[in-house]
Structure formats: structure tokens, C-alpha cells
PDB file of N, CA and C in Angstrom:
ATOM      1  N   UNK A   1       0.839  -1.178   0.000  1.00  0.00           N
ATOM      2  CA  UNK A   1       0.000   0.000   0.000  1.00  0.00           C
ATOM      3  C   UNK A   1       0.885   1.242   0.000  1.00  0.00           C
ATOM      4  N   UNK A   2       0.646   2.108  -0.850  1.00  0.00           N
ATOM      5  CA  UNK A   2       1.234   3.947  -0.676  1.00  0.00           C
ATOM      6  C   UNK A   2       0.882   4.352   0.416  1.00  0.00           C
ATOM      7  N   UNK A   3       2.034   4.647   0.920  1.00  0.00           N
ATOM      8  CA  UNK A   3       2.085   5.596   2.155  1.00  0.00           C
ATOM      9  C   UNK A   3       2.445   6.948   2.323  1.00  0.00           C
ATOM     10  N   UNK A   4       3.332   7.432   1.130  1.00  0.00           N
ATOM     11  CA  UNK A   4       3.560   8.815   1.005  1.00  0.00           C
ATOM     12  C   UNK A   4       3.012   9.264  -0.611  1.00  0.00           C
ATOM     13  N   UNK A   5       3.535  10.543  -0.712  1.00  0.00           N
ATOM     14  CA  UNK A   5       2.762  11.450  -1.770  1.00  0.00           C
ATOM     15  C   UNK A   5       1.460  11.168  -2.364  1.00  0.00           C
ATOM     16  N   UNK A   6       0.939  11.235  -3.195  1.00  0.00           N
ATOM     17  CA  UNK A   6      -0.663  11.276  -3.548  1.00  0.00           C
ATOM     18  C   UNK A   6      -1.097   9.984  -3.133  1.00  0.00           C
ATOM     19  N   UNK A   7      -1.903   9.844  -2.459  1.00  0.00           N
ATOM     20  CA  UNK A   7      -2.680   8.724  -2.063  1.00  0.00           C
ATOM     21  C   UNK A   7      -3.803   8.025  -3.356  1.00  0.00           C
ATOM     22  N   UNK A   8      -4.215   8.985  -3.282  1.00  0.00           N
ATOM     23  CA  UNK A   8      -5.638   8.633  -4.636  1.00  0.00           C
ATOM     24  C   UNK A   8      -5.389   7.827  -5.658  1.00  0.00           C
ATOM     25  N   UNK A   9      -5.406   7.150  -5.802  1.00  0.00           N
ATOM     26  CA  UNK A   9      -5.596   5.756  -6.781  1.00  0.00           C
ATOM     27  C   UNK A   9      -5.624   6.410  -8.150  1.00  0.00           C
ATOM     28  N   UNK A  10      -6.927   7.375  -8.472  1.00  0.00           N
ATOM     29  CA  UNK A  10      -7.113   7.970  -9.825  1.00  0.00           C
ATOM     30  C   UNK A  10      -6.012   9.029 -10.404  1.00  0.00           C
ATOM     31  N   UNK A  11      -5.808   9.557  -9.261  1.00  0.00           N
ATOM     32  CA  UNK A  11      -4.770  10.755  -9.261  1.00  0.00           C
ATOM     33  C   UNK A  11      -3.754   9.391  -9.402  1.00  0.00           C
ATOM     34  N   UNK A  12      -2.848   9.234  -9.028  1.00  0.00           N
ATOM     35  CA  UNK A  12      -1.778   8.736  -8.919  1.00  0.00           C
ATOM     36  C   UNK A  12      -1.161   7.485 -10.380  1.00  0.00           C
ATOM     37  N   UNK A  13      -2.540   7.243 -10.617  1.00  0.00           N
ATOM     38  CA  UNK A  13      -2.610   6.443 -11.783  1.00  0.00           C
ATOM     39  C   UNK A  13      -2.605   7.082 -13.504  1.00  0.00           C
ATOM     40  N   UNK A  14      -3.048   8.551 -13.272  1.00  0.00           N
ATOM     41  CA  UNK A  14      -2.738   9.331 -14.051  1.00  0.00           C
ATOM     42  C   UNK A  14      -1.474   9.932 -14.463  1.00  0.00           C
ATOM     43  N   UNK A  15      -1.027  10.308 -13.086  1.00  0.00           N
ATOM     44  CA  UNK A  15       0.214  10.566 -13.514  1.00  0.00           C
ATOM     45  C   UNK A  15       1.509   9.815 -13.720  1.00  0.00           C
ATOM     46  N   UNK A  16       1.139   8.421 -13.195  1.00  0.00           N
ATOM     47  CA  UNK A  16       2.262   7.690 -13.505  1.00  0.00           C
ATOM     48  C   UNK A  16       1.931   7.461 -15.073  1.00  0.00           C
ATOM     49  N   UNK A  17       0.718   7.804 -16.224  1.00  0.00           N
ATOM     50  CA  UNK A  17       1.011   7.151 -17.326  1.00  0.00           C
ATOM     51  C   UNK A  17       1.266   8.600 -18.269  1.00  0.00           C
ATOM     52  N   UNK A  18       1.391   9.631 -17.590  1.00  0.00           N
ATOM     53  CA  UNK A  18       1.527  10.703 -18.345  1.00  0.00           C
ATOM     54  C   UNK A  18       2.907  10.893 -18.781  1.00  0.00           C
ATOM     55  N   UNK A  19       3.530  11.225 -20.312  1.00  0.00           N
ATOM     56  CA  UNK A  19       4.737  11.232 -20.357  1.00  0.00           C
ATOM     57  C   UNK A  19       4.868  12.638 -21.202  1.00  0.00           C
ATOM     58  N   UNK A  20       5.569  12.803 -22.018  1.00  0.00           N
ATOM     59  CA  UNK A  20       6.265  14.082 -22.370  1.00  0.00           C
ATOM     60  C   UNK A  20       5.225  14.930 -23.631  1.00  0.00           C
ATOM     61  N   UNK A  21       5.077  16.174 -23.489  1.00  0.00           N
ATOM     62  CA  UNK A  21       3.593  16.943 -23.808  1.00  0.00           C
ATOM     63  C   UNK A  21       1.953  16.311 -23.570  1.00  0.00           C
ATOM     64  N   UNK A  22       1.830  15.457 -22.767  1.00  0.00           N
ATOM     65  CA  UNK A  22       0.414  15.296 -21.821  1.00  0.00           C
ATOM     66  C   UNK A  22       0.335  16.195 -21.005  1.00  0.00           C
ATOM     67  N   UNK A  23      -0.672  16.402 -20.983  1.00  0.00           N
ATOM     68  CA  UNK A  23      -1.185  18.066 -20.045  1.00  0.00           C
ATOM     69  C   UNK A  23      -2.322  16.820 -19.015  1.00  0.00           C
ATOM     70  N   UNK A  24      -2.371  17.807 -18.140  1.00  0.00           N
ATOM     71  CA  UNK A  24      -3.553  17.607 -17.319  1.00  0.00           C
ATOM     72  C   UNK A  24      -3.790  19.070 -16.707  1.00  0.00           C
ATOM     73  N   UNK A  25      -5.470  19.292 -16.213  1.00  0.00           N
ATOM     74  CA  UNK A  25      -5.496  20.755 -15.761  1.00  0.00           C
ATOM     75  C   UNK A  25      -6.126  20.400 -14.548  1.00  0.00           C
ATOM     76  N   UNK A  26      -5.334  21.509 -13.579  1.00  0.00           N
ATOM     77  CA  UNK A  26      -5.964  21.620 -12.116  1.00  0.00           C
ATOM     78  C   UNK A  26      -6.923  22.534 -11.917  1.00  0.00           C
ATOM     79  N   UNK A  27      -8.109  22.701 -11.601  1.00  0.00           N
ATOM     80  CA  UNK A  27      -9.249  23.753 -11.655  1.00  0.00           C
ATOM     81  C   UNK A  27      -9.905  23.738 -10.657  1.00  0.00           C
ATOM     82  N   UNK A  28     -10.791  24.879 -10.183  1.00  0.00           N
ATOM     83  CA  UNK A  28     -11.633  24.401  -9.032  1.00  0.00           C
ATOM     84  C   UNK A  28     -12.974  24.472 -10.034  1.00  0.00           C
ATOM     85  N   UNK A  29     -14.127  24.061  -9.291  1.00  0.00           N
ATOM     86  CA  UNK A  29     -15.963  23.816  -9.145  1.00  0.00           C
ATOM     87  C   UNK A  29     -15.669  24.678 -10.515  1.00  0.00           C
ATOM     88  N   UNK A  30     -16.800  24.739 -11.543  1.00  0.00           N
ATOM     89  CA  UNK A  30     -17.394  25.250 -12.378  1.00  0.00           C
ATOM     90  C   UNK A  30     -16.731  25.307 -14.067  1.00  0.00           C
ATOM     91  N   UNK A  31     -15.750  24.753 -14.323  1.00  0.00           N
ATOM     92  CA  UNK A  31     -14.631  24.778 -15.298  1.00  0.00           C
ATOM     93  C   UNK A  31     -15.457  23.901 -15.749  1.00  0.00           C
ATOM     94  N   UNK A  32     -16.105  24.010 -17.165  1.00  0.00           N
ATOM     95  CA  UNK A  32     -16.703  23.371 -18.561  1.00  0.00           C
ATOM     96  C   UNK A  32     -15.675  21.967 -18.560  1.00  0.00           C
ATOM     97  N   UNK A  33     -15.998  21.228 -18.592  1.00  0.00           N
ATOM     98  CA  UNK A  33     -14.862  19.828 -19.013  1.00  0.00           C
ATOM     99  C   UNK A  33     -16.512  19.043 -19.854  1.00  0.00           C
ATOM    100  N   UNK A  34     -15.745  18.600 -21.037  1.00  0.00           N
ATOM    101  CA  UNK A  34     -16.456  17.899 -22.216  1.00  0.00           C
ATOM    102  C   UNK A  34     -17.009  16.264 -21.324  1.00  0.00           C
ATOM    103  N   UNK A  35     -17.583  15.652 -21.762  1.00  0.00           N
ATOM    104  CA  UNK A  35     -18.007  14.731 -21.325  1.00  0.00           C
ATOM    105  C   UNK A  35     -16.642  13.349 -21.593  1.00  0.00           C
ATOM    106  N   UNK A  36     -16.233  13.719 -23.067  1.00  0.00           N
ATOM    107  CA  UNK A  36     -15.077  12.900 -23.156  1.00  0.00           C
ATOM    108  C   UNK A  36     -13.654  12.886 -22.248  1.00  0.00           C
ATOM    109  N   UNK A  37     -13.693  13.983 -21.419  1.00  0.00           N
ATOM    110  CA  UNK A  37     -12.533  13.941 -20.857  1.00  0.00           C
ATOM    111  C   UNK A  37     -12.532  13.064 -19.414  1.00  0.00           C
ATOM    112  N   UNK A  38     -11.364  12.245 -18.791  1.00  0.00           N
ATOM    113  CA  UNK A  38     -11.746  12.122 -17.520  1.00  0.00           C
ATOM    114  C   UNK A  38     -11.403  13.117 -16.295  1.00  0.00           C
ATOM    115  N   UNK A  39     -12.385  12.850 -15.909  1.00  0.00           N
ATOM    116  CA  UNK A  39     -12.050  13.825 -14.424  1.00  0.00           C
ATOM    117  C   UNK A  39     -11.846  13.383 -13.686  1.00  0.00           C
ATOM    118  N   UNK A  40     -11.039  14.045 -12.047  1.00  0.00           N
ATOM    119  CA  UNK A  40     -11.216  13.163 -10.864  1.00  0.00           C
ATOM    120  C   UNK A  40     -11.829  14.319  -9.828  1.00  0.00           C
ATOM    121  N   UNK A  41     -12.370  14.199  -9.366  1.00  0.00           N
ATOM    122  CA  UNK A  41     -13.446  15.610  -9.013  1.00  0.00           C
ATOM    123  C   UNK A  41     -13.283  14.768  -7.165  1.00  0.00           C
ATOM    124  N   UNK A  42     -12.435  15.906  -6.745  1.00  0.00           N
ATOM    125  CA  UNK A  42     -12.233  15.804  -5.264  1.00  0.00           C
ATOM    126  C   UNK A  42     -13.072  16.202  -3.847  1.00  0.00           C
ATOM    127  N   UNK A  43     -13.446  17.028  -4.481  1.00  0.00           N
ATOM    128  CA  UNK A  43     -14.552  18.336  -3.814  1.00  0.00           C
ATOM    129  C   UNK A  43     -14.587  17.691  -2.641  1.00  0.00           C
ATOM    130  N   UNK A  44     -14.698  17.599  -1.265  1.00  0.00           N
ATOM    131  CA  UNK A  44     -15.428  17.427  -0.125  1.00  0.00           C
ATOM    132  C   UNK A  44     -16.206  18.610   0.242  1.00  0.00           C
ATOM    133  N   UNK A  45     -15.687  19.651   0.298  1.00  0.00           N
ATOM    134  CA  UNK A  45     -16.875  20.606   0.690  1.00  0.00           C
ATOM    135  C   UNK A  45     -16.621  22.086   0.181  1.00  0.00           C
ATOM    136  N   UNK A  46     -17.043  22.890   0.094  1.00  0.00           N
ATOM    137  CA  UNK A  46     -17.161  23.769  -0.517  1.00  0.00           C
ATOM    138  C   UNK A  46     -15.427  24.630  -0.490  1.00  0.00           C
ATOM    139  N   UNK A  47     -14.245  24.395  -1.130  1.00  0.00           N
ATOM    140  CA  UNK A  47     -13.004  25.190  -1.188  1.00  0.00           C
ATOM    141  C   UNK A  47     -12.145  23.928  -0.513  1.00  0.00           C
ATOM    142  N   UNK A  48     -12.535  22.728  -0.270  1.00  0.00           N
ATOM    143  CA  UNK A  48     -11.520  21.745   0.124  1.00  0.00           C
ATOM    144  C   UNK A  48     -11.847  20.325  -0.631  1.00  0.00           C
ATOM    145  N   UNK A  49     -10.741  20.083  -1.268  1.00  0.00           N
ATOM    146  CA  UNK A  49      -9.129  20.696  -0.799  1.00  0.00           C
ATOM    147  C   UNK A  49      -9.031  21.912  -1.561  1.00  0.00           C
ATOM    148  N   UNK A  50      -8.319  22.790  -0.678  1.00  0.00           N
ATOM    149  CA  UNK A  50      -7.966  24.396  -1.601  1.00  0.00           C
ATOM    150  C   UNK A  50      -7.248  23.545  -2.763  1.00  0.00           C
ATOM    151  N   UNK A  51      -7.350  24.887  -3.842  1.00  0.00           N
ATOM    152  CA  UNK A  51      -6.739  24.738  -4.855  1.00  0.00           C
ATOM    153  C   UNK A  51      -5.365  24.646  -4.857  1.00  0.00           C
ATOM    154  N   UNK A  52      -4.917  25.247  -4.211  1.00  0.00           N
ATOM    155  CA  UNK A  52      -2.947  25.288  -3.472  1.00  0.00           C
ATOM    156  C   UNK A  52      -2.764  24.028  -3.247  1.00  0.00           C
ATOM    157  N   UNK A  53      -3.186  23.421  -1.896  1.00  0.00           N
ATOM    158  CA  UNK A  53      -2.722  22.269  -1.417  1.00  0.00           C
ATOM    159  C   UNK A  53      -2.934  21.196  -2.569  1.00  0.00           C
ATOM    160  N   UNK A  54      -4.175  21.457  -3.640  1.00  0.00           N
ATOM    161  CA  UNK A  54      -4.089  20.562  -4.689  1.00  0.00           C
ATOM    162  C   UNK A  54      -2.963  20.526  -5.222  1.00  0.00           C
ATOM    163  N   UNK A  55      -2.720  21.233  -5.940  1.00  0.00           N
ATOM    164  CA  UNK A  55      -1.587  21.780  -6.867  1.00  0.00           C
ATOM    165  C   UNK A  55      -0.007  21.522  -6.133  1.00  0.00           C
ATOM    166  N   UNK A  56       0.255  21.298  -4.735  1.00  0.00           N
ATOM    167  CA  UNK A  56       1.238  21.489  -4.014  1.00  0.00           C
ATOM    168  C   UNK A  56       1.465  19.573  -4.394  1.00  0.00           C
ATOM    169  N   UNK A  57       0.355  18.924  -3.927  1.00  0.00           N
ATOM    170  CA  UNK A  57       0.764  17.249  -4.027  1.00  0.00           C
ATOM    171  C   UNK A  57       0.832  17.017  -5.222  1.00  0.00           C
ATOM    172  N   UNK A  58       0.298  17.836  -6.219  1.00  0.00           N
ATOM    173  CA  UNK A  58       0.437  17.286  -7.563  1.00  0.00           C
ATOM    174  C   UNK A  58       2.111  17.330  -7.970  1.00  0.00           C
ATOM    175  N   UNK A  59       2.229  18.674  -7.949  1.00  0.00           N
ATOM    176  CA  UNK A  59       3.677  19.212  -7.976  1.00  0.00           C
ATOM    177  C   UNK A  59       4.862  18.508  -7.640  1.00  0.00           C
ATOM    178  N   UNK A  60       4.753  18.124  -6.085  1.00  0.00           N
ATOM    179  CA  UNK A  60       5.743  16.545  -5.468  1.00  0.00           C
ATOM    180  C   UNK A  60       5.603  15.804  -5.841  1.00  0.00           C
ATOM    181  N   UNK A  61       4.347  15.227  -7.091  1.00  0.00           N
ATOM    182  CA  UNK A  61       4.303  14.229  -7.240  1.00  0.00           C
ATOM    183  C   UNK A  61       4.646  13.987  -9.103  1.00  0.00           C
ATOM    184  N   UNK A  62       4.494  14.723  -9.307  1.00  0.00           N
ATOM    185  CA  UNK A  62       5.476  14.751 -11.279  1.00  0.00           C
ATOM    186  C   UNK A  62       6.373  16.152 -11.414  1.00  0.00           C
ATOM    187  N   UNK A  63       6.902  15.805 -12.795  1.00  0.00           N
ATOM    188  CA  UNK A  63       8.227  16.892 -13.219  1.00  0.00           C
ATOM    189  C   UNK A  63       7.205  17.350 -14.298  1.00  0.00           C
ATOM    190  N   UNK A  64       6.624  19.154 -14.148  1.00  0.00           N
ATOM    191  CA  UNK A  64       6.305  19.767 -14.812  1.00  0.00           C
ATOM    192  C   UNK A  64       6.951  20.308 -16.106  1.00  0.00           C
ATOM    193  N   UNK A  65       6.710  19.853 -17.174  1.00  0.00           N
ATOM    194  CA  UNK A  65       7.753  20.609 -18.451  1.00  0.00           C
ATOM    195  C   UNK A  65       7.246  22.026 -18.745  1.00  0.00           C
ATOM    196  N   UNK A  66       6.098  22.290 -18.506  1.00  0.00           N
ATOM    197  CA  UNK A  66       5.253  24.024 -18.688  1.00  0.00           C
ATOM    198  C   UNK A  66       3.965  23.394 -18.493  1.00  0.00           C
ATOM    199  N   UNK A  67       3.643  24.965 -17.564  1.00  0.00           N
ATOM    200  CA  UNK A  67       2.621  24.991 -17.062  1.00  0.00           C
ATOM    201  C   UNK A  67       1.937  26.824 -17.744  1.00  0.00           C
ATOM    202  N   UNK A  68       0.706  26.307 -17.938  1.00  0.00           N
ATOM    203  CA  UNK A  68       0.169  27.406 -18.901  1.00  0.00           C
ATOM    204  C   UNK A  68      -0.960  27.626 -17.473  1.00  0.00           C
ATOM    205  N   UNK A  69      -1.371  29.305 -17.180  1.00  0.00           N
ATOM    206  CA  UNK A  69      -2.339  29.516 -16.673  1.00  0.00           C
ATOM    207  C   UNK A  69      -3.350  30.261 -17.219  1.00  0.00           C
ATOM    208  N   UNK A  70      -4.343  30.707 -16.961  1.00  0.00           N
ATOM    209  CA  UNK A  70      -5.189  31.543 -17.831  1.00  0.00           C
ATOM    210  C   UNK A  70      -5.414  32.485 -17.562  1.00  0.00           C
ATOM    211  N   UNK A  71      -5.237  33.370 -18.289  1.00  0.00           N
ATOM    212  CA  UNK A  71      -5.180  35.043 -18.649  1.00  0.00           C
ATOM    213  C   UNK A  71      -6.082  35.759 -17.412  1.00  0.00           C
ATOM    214  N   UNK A  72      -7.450  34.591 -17.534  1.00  0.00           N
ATOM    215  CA  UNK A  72      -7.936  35.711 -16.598  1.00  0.00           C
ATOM    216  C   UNK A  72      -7.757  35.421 -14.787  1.00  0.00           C
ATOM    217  N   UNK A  73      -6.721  34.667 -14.885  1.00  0.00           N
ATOM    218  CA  UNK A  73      -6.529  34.199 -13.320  1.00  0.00           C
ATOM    219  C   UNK A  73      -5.754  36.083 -12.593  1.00  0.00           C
ATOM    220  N   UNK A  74      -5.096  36.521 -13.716  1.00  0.00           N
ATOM    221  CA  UNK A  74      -4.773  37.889 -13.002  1.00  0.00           C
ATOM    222  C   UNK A  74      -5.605  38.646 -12.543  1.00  0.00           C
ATOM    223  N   UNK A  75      -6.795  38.931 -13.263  1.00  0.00           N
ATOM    224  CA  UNK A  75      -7.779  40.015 -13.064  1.00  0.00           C
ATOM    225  C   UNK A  75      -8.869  39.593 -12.073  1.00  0.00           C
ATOM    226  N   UNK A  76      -9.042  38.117 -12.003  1.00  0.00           N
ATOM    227  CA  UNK A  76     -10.604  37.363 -11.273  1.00  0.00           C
ATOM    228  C   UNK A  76      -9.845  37.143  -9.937  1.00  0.00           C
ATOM    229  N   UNK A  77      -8.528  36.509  -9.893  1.00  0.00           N
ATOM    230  CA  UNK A  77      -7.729  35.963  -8.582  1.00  0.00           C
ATOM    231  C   UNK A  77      -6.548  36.397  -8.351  1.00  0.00           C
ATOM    232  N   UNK A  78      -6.387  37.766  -8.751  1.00  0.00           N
ATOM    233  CA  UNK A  78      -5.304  38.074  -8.663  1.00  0.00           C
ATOM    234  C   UNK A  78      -4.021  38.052  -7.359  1.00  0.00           C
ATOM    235  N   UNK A  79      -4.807  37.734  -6.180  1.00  0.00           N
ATOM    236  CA  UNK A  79      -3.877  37.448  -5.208  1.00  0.00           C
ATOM    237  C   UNK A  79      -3.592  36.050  -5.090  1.00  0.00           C
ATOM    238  N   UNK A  80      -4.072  35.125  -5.829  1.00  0.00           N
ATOM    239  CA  UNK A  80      -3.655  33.631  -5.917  1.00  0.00           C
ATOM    240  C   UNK A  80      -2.408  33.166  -7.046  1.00  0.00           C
ATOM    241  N   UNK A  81      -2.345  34.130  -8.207  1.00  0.00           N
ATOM    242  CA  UNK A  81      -1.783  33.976  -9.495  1.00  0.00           C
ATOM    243  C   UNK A  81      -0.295  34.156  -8.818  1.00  0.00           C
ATOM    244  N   UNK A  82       0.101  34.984  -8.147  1.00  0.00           N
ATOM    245  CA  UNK A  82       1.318  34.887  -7.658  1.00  0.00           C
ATOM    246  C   UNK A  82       2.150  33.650  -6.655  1.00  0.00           C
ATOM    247  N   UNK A  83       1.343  33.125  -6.034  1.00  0.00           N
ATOM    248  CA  UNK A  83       1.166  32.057  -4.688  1.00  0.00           C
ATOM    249  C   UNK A  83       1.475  30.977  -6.180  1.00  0.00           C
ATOM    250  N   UNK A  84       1.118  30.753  -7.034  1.00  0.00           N
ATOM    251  CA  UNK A  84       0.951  29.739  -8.440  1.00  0.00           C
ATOM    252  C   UNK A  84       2.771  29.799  -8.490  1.00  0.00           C
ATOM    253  N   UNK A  85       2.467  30.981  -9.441  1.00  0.00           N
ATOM    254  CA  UNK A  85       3.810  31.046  -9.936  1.00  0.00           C
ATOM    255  C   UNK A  85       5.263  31.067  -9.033  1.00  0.00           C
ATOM    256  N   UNK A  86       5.167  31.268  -8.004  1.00  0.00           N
ATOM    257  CA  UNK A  86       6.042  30.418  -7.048  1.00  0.00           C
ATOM    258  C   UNK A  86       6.022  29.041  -7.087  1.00  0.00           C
ATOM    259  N   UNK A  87       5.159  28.187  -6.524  1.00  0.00           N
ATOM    260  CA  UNK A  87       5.028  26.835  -6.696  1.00  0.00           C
ATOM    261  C   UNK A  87       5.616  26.050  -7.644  1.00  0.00           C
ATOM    262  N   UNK A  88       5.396  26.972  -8.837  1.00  0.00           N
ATOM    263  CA  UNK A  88       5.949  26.486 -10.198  1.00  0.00           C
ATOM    264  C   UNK A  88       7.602  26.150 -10.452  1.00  0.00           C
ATOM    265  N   UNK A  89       8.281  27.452  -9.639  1.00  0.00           N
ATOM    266  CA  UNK A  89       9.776  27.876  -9.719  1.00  0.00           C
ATOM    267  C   UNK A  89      10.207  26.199  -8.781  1.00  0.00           C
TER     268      UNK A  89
END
């Protein structure tokens, strides 16, 4: 059994088959996703797990080649877009 970094079965199974230009996107509640795509939809309750701490186990847990954010994360969240782009470095 896993005892350290991502626990989640779905999560963890994803990224072990992801290899070089596979994207995956981290989002919170309301982000359009097509019916064809899979999701793993974490939600317990309304802002948990924050989007950070998401993004923080994902991060320990694969080697990012680029990470693209969206334009309007400056203007809608602008005190989060910075907290990102650290994480990233």
C-alpha cells in the first residue's frame, strides 16, 4: 500500500502514465470539461481541498515541463496567481 505522496488511486494512476507533452489541468468547481474527458473531481466541501494544497501534491508528485495559466486568473484571482507562480519555480 502507498504511504507517502498522492494517495488517490485515480490521481496517482494518471500521472504515472503521463509522459512528455500530456497536459492535465488543475481547476476548481465550475470549469466546462467535455463529457469525453476524464475527471477526478475531489470536492469534499465547498473550497476543500484548496486549490494550493491541490496543486502542491500534484507538484511533489510529477516533473512539470510548462505549465500554462489563464489570462484571466490575473484580473478574477489576482492574489492567488502569484502564490501559483512560485510553486511552479
Amino acid at each position: 500500500m502507498k504511504k507517502i505522496g498522492i494517495l488517490n488511486s485515480e490521481i496517482t494512476s494518471v500521472l504515472g502514465r503521463l509522459g512528455h507533452t500530456d497536459c492535465i489541468v488543475i481547476a476548481d468547481c465550475g470549469l466546462p470539461i467535455p463529457d469525453s474527458v476524464k475527471r477526478i473531481d475531489l470536492a469534499l466541501m465547498p473550497g476543500l481541498p484548496s486549490f494550493m494544497v491541490t496543486l502542491g501534491a500534484v507538484l511533489a508528485d510529477m516533473e512539470v515541463e510548462k505549465a500554462v495559466i489563464a489570462v484571466e486568473m490575473t484580473t478574477h484571482n489576482a492574489a492567488l496567481h502569484p502564490k501559483i507562480l512560485k510553486q511552479l519555480v
